[in-house]
C-alpha atoms as a PDB file:
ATOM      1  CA  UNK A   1     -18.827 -15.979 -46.485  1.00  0.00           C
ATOM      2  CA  UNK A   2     -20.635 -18.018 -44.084  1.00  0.00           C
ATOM      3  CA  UNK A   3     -20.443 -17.878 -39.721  1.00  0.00           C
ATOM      4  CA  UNK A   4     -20.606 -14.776 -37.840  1.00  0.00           C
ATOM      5  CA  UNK A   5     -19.008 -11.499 -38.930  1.00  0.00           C
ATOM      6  CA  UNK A   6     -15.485 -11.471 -37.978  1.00  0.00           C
ATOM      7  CA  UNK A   7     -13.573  -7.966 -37.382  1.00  0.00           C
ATOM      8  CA  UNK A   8     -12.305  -8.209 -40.780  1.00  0.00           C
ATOM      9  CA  UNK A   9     -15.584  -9.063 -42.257  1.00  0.00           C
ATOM     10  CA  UNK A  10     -17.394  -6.517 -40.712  1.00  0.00           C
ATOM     11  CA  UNK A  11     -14.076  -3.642 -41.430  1.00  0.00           C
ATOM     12  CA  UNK A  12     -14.604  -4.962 -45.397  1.00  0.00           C
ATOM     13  CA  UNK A  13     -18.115  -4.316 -45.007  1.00  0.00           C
ATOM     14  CA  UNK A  14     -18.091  -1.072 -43.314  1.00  0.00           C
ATOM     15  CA  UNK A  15     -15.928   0.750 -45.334  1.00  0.00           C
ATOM     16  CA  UNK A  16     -17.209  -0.707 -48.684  1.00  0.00           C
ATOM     17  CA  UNK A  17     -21.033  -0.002 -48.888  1.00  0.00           C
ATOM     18  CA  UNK A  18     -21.374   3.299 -49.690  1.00  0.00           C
ATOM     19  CA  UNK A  19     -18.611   3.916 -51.998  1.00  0.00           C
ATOM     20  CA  UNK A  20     -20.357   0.456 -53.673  1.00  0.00           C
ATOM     21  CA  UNK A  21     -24.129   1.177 -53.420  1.00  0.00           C
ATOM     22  CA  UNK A  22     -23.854   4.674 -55.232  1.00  0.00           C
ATOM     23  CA  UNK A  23     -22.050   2.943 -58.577  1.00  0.00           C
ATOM     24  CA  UNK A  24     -25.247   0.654 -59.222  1.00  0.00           C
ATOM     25  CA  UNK A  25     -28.148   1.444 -61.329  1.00  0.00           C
ATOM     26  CA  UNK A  26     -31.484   3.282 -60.023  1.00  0.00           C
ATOM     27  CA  UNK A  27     -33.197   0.067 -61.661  1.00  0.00           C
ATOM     28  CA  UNK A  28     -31.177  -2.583 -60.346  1.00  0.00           C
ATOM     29  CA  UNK A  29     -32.997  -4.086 -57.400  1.00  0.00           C
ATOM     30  CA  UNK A  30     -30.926  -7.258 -56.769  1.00  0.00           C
ATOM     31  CA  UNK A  31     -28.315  -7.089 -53.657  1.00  0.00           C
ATOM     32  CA  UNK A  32     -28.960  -3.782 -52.868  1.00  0.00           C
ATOM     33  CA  UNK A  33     -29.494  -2.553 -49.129  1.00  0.00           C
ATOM     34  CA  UNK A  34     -33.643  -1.813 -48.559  1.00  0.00           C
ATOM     35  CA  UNK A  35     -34.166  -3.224 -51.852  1.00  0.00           C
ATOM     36  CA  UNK A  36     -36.837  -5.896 -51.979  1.00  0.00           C
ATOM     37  CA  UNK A  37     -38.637  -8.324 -54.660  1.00  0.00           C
ATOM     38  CA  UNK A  38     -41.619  -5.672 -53.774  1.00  0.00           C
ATOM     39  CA  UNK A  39     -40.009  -2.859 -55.383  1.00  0.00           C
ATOM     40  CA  UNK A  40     -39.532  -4.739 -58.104  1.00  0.00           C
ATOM     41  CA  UNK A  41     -42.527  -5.244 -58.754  1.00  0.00           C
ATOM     42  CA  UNK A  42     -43.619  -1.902 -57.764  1.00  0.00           C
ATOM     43  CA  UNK A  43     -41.033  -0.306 -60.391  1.00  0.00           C
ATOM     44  CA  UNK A  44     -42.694  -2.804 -63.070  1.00  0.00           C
ATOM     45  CA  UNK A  45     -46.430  -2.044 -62.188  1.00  0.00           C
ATOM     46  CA  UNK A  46     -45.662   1.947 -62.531  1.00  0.00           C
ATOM     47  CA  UNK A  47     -43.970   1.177 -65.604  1.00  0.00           C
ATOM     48  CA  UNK A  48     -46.658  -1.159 -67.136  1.00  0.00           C
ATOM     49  CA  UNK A  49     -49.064   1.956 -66.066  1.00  0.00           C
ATOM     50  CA  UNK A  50     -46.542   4.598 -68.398  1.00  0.00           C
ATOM     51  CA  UNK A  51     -47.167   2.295 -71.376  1.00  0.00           C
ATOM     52  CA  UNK A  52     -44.110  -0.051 -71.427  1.00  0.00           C
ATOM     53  CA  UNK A  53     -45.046  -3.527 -72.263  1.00  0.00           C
ATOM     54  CA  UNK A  54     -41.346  -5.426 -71.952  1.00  0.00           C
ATOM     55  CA  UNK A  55     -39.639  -6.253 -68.706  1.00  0.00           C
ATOM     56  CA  UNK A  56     -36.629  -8.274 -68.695  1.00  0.00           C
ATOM     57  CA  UNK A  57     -34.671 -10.193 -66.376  1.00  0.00           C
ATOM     58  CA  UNK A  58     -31.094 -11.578 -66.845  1.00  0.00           C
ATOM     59  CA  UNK A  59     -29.350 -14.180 -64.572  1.00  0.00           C
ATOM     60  CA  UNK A  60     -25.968 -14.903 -66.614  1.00  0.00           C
ATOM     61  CA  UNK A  61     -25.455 -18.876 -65.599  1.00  0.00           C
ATOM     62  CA  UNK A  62     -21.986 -19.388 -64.111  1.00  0.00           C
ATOM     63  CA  UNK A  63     -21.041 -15.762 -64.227  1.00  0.00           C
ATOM     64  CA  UNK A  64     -19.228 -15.412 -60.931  1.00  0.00           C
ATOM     65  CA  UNK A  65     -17.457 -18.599 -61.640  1.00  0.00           C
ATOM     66  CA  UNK A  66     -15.527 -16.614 -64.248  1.00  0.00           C
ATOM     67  CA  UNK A  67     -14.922 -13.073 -63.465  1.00  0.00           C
ATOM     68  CA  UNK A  68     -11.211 -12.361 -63.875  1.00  0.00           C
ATOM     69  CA  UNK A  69      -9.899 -11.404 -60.145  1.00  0.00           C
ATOM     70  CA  UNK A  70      -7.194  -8.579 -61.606  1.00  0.00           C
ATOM     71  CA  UNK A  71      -9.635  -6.966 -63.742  1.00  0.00           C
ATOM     72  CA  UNK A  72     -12.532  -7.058 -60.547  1.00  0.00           C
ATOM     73  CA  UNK A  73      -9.820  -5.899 -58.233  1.00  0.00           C
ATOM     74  CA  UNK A  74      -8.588  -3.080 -60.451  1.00  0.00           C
ATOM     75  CA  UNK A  75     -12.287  -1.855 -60.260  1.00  0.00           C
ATOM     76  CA  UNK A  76     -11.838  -2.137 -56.504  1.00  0.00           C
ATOM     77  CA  UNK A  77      -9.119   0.053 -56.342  1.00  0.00           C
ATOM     78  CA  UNK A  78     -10.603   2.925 -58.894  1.00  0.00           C
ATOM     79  CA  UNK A  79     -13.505   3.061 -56.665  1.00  0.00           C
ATOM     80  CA  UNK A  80     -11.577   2.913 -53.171  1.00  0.00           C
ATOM     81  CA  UNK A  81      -9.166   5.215 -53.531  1.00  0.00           C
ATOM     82  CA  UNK A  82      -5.778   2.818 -54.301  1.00  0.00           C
ATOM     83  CA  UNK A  83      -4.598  -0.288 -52.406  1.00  0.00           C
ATOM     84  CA  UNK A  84      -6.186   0.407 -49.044  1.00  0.00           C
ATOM     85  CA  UNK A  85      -7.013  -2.152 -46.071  1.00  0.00           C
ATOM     86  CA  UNK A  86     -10.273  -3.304 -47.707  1.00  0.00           C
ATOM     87  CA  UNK A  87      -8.902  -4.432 -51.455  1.00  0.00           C
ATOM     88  CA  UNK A  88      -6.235  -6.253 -50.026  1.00  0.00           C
ATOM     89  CA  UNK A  89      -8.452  -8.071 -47.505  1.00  0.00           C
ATOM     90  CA  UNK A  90     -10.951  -8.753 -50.700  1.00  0.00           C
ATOM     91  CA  UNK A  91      -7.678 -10.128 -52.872  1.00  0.00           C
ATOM     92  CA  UNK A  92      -6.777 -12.273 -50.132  1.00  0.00           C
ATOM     93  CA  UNK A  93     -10.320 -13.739 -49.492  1.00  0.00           C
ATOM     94  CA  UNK A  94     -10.354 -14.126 -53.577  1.00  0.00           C
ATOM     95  CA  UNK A  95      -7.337 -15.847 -53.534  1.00  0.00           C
ATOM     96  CA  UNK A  96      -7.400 -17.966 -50.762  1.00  0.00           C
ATOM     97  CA  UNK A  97      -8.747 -21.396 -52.603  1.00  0.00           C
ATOM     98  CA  UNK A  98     -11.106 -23.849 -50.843  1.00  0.00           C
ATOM     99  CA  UNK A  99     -11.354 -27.522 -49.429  1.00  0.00           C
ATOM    100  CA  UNK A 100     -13.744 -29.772 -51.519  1.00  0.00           C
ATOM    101  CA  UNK A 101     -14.015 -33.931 -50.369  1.00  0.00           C
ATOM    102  CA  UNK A 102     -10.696 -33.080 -48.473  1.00  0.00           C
ATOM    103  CA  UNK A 103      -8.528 -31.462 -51.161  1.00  0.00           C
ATOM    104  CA  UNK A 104      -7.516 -28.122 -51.972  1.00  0.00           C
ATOM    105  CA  UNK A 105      -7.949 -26.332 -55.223  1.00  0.00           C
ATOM    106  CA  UNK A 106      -6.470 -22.718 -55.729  1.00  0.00           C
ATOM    107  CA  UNK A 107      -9.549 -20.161 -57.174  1.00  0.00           C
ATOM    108  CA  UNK A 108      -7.458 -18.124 -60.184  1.00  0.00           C
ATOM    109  CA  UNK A 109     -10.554 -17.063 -61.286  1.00  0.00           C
ATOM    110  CA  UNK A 110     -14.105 -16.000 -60.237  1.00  0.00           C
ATOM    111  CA  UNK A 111     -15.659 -15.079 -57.013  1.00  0.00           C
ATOM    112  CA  UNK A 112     -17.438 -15.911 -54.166  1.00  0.00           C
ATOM    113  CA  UNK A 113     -21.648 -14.907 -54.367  1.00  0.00           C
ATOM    114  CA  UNK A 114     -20.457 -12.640 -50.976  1.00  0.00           C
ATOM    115  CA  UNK A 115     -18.783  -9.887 -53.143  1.00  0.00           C
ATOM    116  CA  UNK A 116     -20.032 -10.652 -56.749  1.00  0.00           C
ATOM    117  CA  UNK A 117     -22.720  -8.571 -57.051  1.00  0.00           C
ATOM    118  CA  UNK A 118     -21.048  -4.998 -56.176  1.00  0.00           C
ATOM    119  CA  UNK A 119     -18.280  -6.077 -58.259  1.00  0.00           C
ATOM    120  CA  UNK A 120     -19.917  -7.358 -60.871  1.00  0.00           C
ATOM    121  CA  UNK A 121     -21.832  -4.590 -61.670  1.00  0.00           C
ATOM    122  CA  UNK A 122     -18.318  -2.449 -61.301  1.00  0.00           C
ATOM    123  CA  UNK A 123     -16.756  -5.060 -64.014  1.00  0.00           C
ATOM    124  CA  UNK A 124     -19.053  -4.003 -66.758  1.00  0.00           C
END
């Protein structure tokens, strides 16, 4: 989402963190509140001094292009506690289509970079 926070935005935001935060990995540093490159490459160095020689890292091309919404909302609800305020504010952003060269075009699949990464780690 782009512009300043709206009352929604910021509802969404406040009551989804820490539910969201405590489902991903220790070693995931991507999207993550006071996670940086640096601790990346922190985690790597300590590891590289334990004896591991490998470290990988995935970007799946066009994966939040086709997440299936039901599937990423069912994880939603599992982790929120039902079909409270926030999921429903989430479907509706999902489903809400977008404007492109003056036309719209409905979005029955994928999602917005805003969201994807809590729930795409919860779509696993």
């Amino acid at each position: 989402m782009t512009g300043p926070p709206t009352h929604k935005r910021r509802t969404a935001r406040g009551h989804g963190e820490p539910k969201q935060h405590s489902s991903f990995s220790q070693y995931s540093y991507g999207f993550r509140p006071n996670c940086r490159g640096l601790d990346a490459v922190r985690r790597i160095n300590s590891c590289i001094n334990e004896g591991f020689r490998w470290s990988v890292d995935i970007d799946l091309k066009s994966f939040f292009d086709k997440v299936p919404q039901a599937r990423a909302l069912e994880a939603l609800r599992e982790r929120l506690d039902g079909d409270g305020p926030v999921v429903r504010l989430i479907k509706r952003y999902l489903q809400a289509g977008y404007v492109e060269l003056g036309a719209y075009h409905d979005t029955p699949a994928g999602m917005p970079q805003a969201y994807s990464p809590a729930s795409g780690e919860r779509t696993k």
